[in-house]
C-alpha atoms as a PDB file:
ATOM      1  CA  UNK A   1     100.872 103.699 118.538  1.00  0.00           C
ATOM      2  CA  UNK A   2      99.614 100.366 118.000  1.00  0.00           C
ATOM      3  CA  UNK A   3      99.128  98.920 114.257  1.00  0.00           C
ATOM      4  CA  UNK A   4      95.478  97.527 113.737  1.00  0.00           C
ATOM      5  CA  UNK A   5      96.047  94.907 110.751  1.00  0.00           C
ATOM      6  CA  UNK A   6      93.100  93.572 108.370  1.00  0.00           C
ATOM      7  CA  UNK A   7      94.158  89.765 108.848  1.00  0.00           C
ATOM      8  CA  UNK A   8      94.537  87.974 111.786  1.00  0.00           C
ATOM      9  CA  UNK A   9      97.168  84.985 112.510  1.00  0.00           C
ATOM     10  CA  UNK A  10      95.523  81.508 112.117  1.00  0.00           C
ATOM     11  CA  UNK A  11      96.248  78.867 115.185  1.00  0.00           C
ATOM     12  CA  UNK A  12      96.073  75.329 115.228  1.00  0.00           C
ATOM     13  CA  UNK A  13      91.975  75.666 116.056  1.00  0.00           C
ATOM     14  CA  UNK A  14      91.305  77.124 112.341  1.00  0.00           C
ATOM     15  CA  UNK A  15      93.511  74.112 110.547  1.00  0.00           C
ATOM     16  CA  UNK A  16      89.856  72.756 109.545  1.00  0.00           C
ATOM     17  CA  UNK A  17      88.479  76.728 108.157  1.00  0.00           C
ATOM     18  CA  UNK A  18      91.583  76.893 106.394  1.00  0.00           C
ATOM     19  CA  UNK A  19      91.710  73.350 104.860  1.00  0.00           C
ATOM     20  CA  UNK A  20      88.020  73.812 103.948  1.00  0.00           C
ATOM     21  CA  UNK A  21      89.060  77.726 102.040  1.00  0.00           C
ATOM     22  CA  UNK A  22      91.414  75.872 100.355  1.00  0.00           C
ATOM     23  CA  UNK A  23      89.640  72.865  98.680  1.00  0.00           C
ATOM     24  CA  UNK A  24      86.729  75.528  97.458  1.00  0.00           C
ATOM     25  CA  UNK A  25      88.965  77.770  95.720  1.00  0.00           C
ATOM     26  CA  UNK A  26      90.936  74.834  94.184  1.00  0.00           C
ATOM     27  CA  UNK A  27      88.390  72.946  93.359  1.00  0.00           C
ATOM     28  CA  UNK A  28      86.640  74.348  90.462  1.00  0.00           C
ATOM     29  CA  UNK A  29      90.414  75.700  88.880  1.00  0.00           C
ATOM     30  CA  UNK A  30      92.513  73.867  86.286  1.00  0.00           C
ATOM     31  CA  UNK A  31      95.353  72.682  88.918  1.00  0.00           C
ATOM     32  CA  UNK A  32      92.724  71.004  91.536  1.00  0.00           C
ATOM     33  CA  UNK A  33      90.804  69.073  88.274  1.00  0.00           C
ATOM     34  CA  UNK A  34      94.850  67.474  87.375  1.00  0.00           C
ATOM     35  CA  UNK A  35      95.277  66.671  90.711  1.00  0.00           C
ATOM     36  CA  UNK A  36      91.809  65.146  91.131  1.00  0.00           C
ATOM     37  CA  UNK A  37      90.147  64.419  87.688  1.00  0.00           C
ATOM     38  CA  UNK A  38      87.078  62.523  90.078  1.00  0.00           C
ATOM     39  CA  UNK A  39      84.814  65.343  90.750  1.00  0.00           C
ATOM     40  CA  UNK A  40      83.059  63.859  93.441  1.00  0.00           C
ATOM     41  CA  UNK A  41      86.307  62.363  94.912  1.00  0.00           C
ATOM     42  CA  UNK A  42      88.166  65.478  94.382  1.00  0.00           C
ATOM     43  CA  UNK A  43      86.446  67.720  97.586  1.00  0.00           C
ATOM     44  CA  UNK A  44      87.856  64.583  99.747  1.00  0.00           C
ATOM     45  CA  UNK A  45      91.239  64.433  98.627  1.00  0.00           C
ATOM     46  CA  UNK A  46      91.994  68.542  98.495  1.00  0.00           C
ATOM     47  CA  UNK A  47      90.434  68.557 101.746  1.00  0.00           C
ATOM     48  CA  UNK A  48      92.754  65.646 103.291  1.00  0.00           C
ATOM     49  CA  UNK A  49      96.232  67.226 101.868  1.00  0.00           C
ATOM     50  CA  UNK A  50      95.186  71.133 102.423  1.00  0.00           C
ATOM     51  CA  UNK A  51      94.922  70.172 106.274  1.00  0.00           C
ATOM     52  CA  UNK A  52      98.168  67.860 105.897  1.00  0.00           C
ATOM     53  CA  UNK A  53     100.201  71.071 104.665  1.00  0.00           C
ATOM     54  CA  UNK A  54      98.504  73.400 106.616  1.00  0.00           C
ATOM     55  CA  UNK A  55      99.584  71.758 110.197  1.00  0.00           C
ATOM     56  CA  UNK A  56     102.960  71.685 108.953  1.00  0.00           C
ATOM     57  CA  UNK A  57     103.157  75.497 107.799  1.00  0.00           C
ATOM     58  CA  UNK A  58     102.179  76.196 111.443  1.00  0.00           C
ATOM     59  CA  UNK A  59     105.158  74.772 112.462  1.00  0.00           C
ATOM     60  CA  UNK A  60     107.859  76.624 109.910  1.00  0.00           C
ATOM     61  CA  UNK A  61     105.834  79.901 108.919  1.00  0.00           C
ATOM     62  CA  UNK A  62     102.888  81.433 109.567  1.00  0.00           C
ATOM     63  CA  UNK A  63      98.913  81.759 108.129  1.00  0.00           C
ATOM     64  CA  UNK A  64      96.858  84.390 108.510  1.00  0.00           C
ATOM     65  CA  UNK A  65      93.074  84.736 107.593  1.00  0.00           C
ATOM     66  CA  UNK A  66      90.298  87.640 107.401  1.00  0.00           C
ATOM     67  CA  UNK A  67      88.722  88.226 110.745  1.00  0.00           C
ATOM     68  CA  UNK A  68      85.585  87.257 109.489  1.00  0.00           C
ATOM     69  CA  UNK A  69      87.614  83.673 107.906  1.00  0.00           C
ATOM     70  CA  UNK A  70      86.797  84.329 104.242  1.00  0.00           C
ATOM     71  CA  UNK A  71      89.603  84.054 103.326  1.00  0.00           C
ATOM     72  CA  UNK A  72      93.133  82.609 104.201  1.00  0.00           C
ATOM     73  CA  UNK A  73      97.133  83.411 102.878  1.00  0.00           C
ATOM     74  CA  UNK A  74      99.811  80.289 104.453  1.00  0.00           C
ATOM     75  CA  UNK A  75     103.613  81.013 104.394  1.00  0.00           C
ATOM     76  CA  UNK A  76     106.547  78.977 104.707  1.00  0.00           C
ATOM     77  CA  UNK A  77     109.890  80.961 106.583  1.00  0.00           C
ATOM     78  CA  UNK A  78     112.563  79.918 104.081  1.00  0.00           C
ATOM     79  CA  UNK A  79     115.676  80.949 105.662  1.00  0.00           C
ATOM     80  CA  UNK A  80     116.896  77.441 105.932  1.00  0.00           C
ATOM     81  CA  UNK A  81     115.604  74.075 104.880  1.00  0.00           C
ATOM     82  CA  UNK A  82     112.028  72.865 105.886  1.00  0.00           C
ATOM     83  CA  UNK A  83     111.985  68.870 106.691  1.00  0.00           C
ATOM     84  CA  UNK A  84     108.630  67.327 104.846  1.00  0.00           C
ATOM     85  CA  UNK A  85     105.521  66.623 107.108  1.00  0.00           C
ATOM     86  CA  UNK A  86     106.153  63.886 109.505  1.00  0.00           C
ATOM     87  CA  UNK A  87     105.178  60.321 107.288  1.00  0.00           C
ATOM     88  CA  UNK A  88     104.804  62.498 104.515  1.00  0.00           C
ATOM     89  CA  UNK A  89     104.448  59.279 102.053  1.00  0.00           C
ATOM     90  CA  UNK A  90     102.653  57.725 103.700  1.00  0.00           C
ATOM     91  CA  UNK A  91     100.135  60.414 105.055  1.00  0.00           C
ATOM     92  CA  UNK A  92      99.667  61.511 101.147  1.00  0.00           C
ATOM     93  CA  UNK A  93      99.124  57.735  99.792  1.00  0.00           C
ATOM     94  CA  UNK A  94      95.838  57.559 102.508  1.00  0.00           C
ATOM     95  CA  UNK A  95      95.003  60.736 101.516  1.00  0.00           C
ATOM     96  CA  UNK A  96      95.461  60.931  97.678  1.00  0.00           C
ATOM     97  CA  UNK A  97      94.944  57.101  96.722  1.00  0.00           C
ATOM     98  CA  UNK A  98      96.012  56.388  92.816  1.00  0.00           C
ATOM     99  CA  UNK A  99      96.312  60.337  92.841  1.00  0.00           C
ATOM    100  CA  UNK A 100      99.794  60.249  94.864  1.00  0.00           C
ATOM    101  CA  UNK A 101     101.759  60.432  91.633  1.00  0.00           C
ATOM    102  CA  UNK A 102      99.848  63.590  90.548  1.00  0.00           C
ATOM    103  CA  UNK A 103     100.747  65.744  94.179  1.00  0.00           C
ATOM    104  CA  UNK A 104     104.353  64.235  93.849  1.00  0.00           C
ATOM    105  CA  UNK A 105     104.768  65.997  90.270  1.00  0.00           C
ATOM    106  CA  UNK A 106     103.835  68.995  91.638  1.00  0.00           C
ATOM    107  CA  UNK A 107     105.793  68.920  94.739  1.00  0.00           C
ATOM    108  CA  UNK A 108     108.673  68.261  92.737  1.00  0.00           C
ATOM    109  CA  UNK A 109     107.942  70.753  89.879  1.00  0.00           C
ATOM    110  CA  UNK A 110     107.784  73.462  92.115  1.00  0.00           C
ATOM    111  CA  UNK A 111     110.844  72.671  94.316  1.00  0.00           C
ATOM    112  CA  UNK A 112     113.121  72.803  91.526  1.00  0.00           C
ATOM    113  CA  UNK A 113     112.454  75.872  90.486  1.00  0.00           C
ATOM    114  CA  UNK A 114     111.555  77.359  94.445  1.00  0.00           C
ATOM    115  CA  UNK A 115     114.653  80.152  94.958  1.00  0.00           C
ATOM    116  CA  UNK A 116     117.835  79.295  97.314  1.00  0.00           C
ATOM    117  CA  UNK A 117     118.008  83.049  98.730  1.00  0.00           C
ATOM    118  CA  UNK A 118     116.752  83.348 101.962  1.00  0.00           C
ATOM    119  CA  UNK A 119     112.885  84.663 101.868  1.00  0.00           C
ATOM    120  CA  UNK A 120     109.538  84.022 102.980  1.00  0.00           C
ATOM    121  CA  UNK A 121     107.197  81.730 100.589  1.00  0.00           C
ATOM    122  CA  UNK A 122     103.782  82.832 100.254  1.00  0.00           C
ATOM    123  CA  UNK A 123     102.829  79.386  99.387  1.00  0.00           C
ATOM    124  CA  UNK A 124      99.104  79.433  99.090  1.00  0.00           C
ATOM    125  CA  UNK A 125      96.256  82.497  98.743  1.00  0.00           C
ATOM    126  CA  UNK A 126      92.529  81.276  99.115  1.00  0.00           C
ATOM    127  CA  UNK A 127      89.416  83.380  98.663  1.00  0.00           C
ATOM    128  CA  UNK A 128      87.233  80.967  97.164  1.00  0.00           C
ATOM    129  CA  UNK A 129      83.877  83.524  96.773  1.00  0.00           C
ATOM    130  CA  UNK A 130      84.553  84.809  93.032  1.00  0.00           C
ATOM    131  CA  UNK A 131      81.824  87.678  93.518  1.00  0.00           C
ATOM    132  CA  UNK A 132      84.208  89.174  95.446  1.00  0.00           C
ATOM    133  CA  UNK A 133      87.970  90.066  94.547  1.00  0.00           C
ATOM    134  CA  UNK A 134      88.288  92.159  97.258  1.00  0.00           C
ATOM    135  CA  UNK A 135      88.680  89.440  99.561  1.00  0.00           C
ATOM    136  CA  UNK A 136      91.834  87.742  97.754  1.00  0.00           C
ATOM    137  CA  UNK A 137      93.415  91.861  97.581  1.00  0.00           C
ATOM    138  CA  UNK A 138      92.697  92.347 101.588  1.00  0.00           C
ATOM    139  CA  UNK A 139      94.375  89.298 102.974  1.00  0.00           C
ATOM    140  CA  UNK A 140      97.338  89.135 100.292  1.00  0.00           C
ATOM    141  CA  UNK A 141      97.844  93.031 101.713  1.00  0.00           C
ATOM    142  CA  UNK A 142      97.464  92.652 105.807  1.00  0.00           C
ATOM    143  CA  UNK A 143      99.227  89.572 105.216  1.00  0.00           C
ATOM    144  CA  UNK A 144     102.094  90.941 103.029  1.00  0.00           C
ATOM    145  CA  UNK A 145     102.144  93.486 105.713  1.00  0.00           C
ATOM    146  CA  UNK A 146     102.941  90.828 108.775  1.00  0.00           C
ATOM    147  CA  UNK A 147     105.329  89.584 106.861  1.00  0.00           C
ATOM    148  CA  UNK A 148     107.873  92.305 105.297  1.00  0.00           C
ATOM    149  CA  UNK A 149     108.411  92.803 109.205  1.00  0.00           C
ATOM    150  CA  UNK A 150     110.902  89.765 108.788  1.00  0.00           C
ATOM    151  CA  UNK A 151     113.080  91.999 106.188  1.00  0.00           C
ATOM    152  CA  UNK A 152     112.873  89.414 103.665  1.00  0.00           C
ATOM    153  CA  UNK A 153     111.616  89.108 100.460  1.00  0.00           C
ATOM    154  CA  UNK A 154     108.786  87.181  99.410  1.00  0.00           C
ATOM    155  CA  UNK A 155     108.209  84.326  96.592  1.00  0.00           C
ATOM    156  CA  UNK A 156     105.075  82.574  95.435  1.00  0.00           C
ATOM    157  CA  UNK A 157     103.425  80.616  92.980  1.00  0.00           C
ATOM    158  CA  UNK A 158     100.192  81.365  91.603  1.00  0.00           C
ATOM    159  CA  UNK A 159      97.792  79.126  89.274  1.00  0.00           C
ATOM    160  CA  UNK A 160      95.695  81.560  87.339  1.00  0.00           C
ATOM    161  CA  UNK A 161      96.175  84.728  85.365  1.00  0.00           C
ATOM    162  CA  UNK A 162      93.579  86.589  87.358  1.00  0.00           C
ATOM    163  CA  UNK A 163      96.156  85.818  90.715  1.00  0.00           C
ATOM    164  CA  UNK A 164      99.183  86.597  88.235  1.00  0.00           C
ATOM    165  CA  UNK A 165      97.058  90.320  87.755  1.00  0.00           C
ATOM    166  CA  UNK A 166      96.471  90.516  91.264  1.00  0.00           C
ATOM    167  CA  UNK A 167     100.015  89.988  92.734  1.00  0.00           C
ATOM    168  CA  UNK A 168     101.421  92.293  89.899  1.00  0.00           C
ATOM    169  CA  UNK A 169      99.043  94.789  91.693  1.00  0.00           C
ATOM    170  CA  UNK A 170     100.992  94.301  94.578  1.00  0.00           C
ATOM    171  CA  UNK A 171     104.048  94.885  93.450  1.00  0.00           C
ATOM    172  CA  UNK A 172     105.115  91.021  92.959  1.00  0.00           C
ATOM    173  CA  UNK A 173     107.578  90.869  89.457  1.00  0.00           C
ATOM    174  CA  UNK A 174     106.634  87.779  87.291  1.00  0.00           C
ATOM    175  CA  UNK A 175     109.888  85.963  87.253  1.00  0.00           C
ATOM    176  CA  UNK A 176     108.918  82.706  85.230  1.00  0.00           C
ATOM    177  CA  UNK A 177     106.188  80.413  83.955  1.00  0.00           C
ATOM    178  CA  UNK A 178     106.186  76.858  83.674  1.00  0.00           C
ATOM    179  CA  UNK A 179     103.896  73.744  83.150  1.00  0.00           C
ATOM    180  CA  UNK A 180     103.102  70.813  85.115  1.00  0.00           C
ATOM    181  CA  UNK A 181     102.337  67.885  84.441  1.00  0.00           C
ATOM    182  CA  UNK A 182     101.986  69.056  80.893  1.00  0.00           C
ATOM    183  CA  UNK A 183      98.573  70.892  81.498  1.00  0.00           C
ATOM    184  CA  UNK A 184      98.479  73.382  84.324  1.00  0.00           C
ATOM    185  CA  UNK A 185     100.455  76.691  84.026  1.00  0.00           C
ATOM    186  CA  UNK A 186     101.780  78.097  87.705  1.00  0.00           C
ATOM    187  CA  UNK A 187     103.380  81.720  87.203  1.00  0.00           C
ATOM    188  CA  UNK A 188     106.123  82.623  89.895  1.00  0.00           C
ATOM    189  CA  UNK A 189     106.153  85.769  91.722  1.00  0.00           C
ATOM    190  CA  UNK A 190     108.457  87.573  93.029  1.00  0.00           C
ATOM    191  CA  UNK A 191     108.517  90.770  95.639  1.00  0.00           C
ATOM    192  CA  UNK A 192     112.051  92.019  97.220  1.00  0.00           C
ATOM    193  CA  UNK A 193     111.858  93.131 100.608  1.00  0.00           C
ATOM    194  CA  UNK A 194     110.667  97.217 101.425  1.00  0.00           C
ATOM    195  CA  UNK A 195     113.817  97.345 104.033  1.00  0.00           C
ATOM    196  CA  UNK A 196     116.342  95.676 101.546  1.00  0.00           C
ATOM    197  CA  UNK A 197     117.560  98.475  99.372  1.00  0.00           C
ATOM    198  CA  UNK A 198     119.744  97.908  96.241  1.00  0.00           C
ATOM    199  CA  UNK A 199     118.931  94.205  95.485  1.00  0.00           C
ATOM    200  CA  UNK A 200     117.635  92.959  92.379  1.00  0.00           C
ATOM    201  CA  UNK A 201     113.947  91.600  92.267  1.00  0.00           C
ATOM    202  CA  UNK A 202     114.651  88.829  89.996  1.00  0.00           C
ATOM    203  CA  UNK A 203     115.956  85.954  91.886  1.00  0.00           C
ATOM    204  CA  UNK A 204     119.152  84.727  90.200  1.00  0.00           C
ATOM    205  CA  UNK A 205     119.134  81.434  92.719  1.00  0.00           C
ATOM    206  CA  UNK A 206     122.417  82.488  94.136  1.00  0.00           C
ATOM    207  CA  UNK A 207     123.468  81.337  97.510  1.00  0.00           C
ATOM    208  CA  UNK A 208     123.285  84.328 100.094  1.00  0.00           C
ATOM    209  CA  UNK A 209     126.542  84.987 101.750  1.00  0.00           C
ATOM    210  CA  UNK A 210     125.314  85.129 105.848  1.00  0.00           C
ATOM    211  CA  UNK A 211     121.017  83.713 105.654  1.00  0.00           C
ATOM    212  CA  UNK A 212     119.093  86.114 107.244  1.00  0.00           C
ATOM    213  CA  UNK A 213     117.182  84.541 110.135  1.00  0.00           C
ATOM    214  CA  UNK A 214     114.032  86.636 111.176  1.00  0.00           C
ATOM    215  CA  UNK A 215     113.099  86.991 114.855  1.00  0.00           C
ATOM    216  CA  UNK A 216     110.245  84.764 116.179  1.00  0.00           C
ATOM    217  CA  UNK A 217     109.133  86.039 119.371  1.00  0.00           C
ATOM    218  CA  UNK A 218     105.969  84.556 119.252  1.00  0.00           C
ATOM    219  CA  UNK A 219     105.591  81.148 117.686  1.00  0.00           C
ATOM    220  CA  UNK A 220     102.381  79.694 116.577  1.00  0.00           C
ATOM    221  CA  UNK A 221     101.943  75.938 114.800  1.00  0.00           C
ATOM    222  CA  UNK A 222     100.888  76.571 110.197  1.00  0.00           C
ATOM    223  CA  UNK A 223      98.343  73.794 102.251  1.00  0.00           C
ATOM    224  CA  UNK A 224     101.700  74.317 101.363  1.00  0.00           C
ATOM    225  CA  UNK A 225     103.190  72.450  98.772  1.00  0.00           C
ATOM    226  CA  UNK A 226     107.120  72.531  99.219  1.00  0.00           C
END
């Protein structure tokens, strides 16, 4: 029998939706007003690198919105390493300006601490619309649902302590907390595959011994920081 699932895969037609979910629910949070202290610059600028990152995860992972696009999760397959965007510098200098610096810390702060065990990285979750929290539960769920097909286990990083609640609903273990830039907080999350008995869900950043490389039957192009 057929699965019906609540989200639908993005394709390289909804870059533009997705890039636009993305700069409203960043804008108005703690993370998008470091990145972008210019209010009125800041729409721009979230706008230019959420479409950057989300052309690349089409092309290593996946993205998958509501069917009525309120809302949008994008994943990175991390079963072995992921090359930057093409003229990644150089793309994020026109798009950032005397902001660069800012993206770069965060880039950097979360790749140090990203885990080396093969998994899938839910890398961003927007449902800008507040008024309703339902929308951020349904596509973290149909997504999470596409996903744990793969028989891996799944790591993100979250910005605010209402998406720290709402993965922990999920099932997601908070594995650390750290600061960036000395002012925004990002909580990692952590959620051990439903057809991988008998592993830990802490990631101890221990090499696996043979990388697991999910099947990809079907593969579609995919704001990601790495």
């Amino acid at each position: 029998m057929k699965m019906t699932m609540p989200v639908v895969r993005a394709r390289w037609c909804d870059i533009d939706l997705i890039a636009d979910l993305v700069t409203d629910a960043l804008s108005p949070t703690a993370l998008g007003a470091w990145l972008v202290p210019d209010e009125r610059r800041r729409p721009a600028v979230l706008a230019a690198v959420a479409r950057m990152w989300t052309e690349h995860a089409l092309l290593f992972g996946e993205a998958f919105l509501l069917p009525d696009g309120t809302a949008a999760t994008i994943w990175f397959h991390r079963y072995r390493p992921i090359p930057p965007p093409v003229r990644y510098a150089d793309r994020l200098a026109d798009a950032c300006g005397e902001h660069q610096d800012r993206f770069l810390q965060l880039d950097q702060a979360l790749a140090v601490r990203r885990p080396v065990e093969a998994h899938n990285h839910l890398a961003l979750l927007a449902a800008p619309d507040p008024a309703d929290p339902g929308r951020a539960a349904a596509v973290l769920a149909g997504a999470q649902r596409w996903m744990d097909r793969l028989s891996l286990p799944t790591y993100a990083e979250v910005f605010t302590e209402a998406d720290r609640d709402l993965f922990q609903r999920h099932g997601y273990t908070h594995r650390d907390t750290f600061r960036v830039g000395g002012h925004t907080t990002t909580h990692a999350m952590w959620l051990s595959s439903p057809f991988r008995t008998g592993r830990s869900s802490r990631n101890t950043r221990s090499q696996v011994q043979r990388p697991l490389v999910p099947p990809r039957s079907n593969p579609s192009p995919r704001w990601a920081l790495r």
